[in-house]
Protein backbone atom coordinates (compact mmCIF):
# COMPACT_ATOMS: atom_id res chain seq x y z
CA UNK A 1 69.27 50.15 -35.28
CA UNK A 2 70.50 51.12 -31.95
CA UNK A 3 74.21 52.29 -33.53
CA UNK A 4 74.63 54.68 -36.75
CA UNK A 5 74.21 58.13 -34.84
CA UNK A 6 76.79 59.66 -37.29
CA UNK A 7 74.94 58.80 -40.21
CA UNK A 8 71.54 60.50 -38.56
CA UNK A 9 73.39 63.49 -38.26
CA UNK A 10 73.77 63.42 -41.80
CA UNK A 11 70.19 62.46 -42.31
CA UNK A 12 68.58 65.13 -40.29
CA UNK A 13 71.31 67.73 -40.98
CA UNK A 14 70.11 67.59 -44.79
CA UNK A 15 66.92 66.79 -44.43
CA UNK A 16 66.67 63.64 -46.99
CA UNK A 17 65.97 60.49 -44.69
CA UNK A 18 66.89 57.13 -46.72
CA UNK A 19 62.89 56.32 -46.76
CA UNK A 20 60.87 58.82 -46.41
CA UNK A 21 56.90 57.73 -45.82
CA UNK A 22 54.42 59.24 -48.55
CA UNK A 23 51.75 60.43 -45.68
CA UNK A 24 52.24 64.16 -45.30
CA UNK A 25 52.70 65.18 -40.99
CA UNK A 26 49.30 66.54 -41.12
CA UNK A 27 47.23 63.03 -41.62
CA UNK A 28 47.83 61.96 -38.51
CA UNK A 29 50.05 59.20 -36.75
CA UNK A 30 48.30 56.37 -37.45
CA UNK A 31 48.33 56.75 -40.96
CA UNK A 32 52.22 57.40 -41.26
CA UNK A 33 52.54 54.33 -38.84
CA UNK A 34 50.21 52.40 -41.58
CA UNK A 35 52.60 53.90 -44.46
CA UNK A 36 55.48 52.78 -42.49
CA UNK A 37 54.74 48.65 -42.49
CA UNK A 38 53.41 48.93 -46.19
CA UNK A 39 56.10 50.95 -47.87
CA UNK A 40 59.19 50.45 -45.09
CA UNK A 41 58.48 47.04 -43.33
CA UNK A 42 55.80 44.66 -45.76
CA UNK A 43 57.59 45.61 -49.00
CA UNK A 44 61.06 43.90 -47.42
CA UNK A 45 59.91 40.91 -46.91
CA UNK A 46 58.49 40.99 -43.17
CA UNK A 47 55.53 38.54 -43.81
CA UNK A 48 54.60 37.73 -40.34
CA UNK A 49 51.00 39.00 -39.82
CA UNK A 50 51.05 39.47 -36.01
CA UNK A 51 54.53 41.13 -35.96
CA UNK A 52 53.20 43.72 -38.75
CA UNK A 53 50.03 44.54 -36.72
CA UNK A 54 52.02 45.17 -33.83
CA UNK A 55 54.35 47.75 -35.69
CA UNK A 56 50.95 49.32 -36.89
CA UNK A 57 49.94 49.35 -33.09
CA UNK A 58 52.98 50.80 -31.24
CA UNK A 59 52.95 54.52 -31.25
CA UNK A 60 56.44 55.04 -31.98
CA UNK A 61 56.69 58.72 -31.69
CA UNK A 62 56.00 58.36 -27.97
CA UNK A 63 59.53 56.89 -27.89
CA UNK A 64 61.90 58.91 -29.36
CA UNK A 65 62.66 62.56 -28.51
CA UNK A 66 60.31 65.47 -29.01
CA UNK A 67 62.13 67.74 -31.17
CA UNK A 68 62.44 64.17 -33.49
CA UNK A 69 58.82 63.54 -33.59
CA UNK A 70 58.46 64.39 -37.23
CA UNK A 71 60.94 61.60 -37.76
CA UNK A 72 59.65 59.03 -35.83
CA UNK A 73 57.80 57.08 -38.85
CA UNK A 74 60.77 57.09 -41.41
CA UNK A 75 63.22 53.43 -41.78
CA UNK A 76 66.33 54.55 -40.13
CA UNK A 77 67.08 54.88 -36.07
CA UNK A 78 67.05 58.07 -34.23
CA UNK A 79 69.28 59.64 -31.21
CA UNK A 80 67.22 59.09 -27.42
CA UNK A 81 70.61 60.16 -25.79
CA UNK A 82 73.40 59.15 -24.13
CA UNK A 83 74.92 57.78 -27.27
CA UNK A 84 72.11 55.52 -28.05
CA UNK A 85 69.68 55.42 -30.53
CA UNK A 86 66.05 53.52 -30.73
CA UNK A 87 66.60 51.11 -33.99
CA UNK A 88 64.50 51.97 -37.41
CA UNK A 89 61.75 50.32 -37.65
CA UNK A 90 62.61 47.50 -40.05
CA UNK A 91 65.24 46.43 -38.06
CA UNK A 92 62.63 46.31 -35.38
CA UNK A 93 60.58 44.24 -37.17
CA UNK A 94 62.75 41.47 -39.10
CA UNK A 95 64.29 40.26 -35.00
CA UNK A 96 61.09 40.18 -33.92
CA UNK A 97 59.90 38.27 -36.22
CA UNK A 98 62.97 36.26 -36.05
CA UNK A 99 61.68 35.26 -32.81
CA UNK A 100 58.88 33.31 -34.43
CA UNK A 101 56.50 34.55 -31.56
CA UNK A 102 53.52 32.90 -30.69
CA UNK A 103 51.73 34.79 -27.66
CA UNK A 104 52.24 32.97 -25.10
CA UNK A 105 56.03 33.72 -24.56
CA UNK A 106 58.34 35.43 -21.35
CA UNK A 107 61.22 36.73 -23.18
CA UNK A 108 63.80 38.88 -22.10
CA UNK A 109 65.00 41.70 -23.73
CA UNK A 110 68.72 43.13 -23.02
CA UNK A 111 69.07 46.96 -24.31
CA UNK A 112 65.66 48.45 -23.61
CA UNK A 113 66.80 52.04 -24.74
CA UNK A 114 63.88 54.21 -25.16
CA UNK A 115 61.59 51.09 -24.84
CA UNK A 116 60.28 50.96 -28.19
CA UNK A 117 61.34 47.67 -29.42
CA UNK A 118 60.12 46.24 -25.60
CA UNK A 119 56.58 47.76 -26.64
CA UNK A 120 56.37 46.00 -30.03
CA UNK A 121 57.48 42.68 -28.00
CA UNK A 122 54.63 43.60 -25.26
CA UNK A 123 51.89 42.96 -28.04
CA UNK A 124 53.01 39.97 -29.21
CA UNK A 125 54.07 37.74 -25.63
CA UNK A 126 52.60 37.37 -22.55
CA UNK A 127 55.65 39.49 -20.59
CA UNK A 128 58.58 40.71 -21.40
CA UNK A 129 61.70 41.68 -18.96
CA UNK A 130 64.09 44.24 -20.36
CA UNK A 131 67.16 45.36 -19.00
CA UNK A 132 68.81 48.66 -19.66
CA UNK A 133 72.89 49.59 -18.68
CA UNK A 134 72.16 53.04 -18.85
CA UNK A 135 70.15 53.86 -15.67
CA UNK A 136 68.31 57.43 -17.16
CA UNK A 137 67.18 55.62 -20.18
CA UNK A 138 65.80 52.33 -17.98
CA UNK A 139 64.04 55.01 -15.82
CA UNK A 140 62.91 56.86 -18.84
CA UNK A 141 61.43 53.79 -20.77
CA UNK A 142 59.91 52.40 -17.54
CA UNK A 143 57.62 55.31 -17.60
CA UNK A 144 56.80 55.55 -21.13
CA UNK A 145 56.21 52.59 -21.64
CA UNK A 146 53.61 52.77 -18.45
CA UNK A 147 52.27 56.21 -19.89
CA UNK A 148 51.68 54.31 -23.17
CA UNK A 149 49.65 51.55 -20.89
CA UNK A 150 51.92 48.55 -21.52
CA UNK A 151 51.87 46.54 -17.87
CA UNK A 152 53.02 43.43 -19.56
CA UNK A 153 57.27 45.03 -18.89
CA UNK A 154 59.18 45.12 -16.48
CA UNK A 155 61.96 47.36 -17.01
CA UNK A 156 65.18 47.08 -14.54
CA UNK A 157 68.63 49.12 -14.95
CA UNK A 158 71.63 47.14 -15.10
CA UNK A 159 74.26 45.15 -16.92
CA UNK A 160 72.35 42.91 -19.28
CA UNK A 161 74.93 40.30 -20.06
CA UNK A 162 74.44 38.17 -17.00
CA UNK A 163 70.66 38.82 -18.06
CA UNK A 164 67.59 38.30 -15.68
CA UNK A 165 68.00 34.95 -13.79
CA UNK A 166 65.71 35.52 -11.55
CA UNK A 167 62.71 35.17 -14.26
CA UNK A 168 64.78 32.43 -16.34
CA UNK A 169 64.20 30.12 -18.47
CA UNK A 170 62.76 32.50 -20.96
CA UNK A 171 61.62 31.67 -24.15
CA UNK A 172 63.23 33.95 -25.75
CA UNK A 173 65.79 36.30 -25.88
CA UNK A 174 66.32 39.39 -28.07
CA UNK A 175 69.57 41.57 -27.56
CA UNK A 176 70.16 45.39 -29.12
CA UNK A 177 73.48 46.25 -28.55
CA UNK A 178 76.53 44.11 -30.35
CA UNK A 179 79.07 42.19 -28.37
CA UNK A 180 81.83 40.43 -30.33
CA UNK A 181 80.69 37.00 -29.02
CA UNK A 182 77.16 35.25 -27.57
CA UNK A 183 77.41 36.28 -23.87
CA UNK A 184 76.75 32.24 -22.47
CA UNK A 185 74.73 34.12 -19.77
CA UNK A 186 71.74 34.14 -22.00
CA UNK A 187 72.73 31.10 -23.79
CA UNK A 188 71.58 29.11 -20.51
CA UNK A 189 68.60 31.00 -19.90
CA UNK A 190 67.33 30.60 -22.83
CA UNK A 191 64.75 27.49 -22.60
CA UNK A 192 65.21 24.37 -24.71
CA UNK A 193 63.00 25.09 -27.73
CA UNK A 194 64.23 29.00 -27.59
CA UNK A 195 65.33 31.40 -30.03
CA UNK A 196 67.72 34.45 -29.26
CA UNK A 197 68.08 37.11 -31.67
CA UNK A 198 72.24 39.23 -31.25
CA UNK A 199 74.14 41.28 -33.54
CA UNK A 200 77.57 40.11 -33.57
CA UNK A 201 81.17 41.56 -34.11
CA UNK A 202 82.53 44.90 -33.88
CA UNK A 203 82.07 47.62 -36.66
CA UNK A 204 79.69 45.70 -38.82
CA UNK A 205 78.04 43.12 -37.17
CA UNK A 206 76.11 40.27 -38.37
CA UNK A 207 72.33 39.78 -37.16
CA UNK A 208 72.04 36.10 -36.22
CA UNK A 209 69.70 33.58 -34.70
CA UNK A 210 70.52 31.01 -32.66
CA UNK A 211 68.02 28.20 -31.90
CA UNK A 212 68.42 26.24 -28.74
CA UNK A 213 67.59 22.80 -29.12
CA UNK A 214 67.96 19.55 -26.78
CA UNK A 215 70.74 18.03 -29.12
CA UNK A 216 72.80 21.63 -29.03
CA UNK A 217 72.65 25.23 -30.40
CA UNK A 218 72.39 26.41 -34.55
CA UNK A 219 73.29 29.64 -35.44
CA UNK A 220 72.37 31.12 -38.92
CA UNK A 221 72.76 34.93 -40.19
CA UNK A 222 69.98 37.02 -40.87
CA UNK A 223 71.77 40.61 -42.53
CA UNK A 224 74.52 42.87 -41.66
CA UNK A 225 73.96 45.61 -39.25
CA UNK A 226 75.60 48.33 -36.86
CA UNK A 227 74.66 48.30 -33.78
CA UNK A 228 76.01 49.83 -30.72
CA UNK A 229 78.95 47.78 -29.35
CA UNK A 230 77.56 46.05 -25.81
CA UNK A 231 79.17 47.68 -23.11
CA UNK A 232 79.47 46.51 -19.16
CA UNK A 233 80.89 42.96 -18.28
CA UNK A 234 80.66 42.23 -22.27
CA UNK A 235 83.67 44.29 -22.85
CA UNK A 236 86.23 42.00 -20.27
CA UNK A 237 85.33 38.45 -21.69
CA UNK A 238 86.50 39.37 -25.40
């Protein structure tokens, strides 16, 4: 997930990641992404066909710094700078398919980071609209993201709790970074029907949904997690 940058220190520092693939560097990227959903993402619990062909599909090493390359297929997140980190991959995977994503979806994304959890929403919706607070990291994952020929997101710097109204209602909305309550922002751009997927709390956060529905909102937890705390206008409405 997009917090935990102490703990990759320790990771990388000793060399012992907590889930190391079984496809040695030298078969190839597509075959450690493959060893990724079975062993990492499948064997968890993520059932949802579509989501898991996606994770197969996005290139993930394209998204994380080249000196961490070697890393990019192993279950735990990685430093992209600027105190950020793109989430492991079965985070990735169990809000996604939280989401219950059918194809024909706009959802917004706040916390694009390296753009890597936008991509694996690109081959599942029909467009995505991400939002990034730190303005070398929207610029950065506006151009991988085109490099890796995903025209499906748009990519915009700024402060994602007020989210995108402009493109509102979307269908759903899937947040990376934790504030200690639902920002009501995205609440009402989220369309009747929609699902949003936010960690919650400071420290250790709980993953939750929250399903929008004509008669009111439900909320129910998915895990524990650490994410980064959400920064920007998030921070003055505790």
């Amino acid at each position: 997930m997009r917090g935990g940058l102490s703990l990759m220190a320790m990771l990388l520092g000793c060399g012992s990641p907590s889930n190391p693939t079984s496809v040695p560097a030298g078969d190839g990227d597509a075959l450690r992404r493959e060893a990724m959903v079975r062993e990492q993402i499948a064997a968890r619990g993520v059932e949802d066909a579509r989501v898991l062909d996606a994770m197969r599909k996005v290139p993930r090493h394209l998204f994380v710094p080249d000196q961490l390359r070697a890393h990019a297929y192993r279950d735990h997140p990685l430093p992209i700078g600027h105190d950020q980190t793109i989430s492991q991959p079965y985070i990735v995977a169990v809000m996604t398919e939280a989401l219950h994503l059918r194809g024909d979806e706009t959802v917004l994304e706040v916390g694009t980071g390296s753009g890597y959890q936008a991509a694996v929403l690109a081959e599942l919706v029909r467009r995505v609209y991400s939002i990034e607070i730190v303005e070398p990291l929207a610029a950065s994952a506006a151009r991988t993201l085109r490099a890796a020929g995903y025209t499906n997101v748009e990519v915009r710097a700024g402060d994602g709790y007020a989210g995108w109204p402009a493109h509102a209602p979307f269908d759903a909305v899937l947040v990376t970074a934790a504030p200690d309550h639902v920002p009501e922002p995205l609440l009402d751009q989220l369309r009747i029907g929609g699902r949003m997927v936010l960690p919650i709390g400071r420290g250790f956060q709980d993953l939750i949904v929250i399903e929008k529905g004509a008669s009111g909102l439900t909320r129910r937890s998915l895990l524990p997690v650490t994410f980064v705390p959400m920064t920007g206008e998030a921070t003055s409405k505790r």
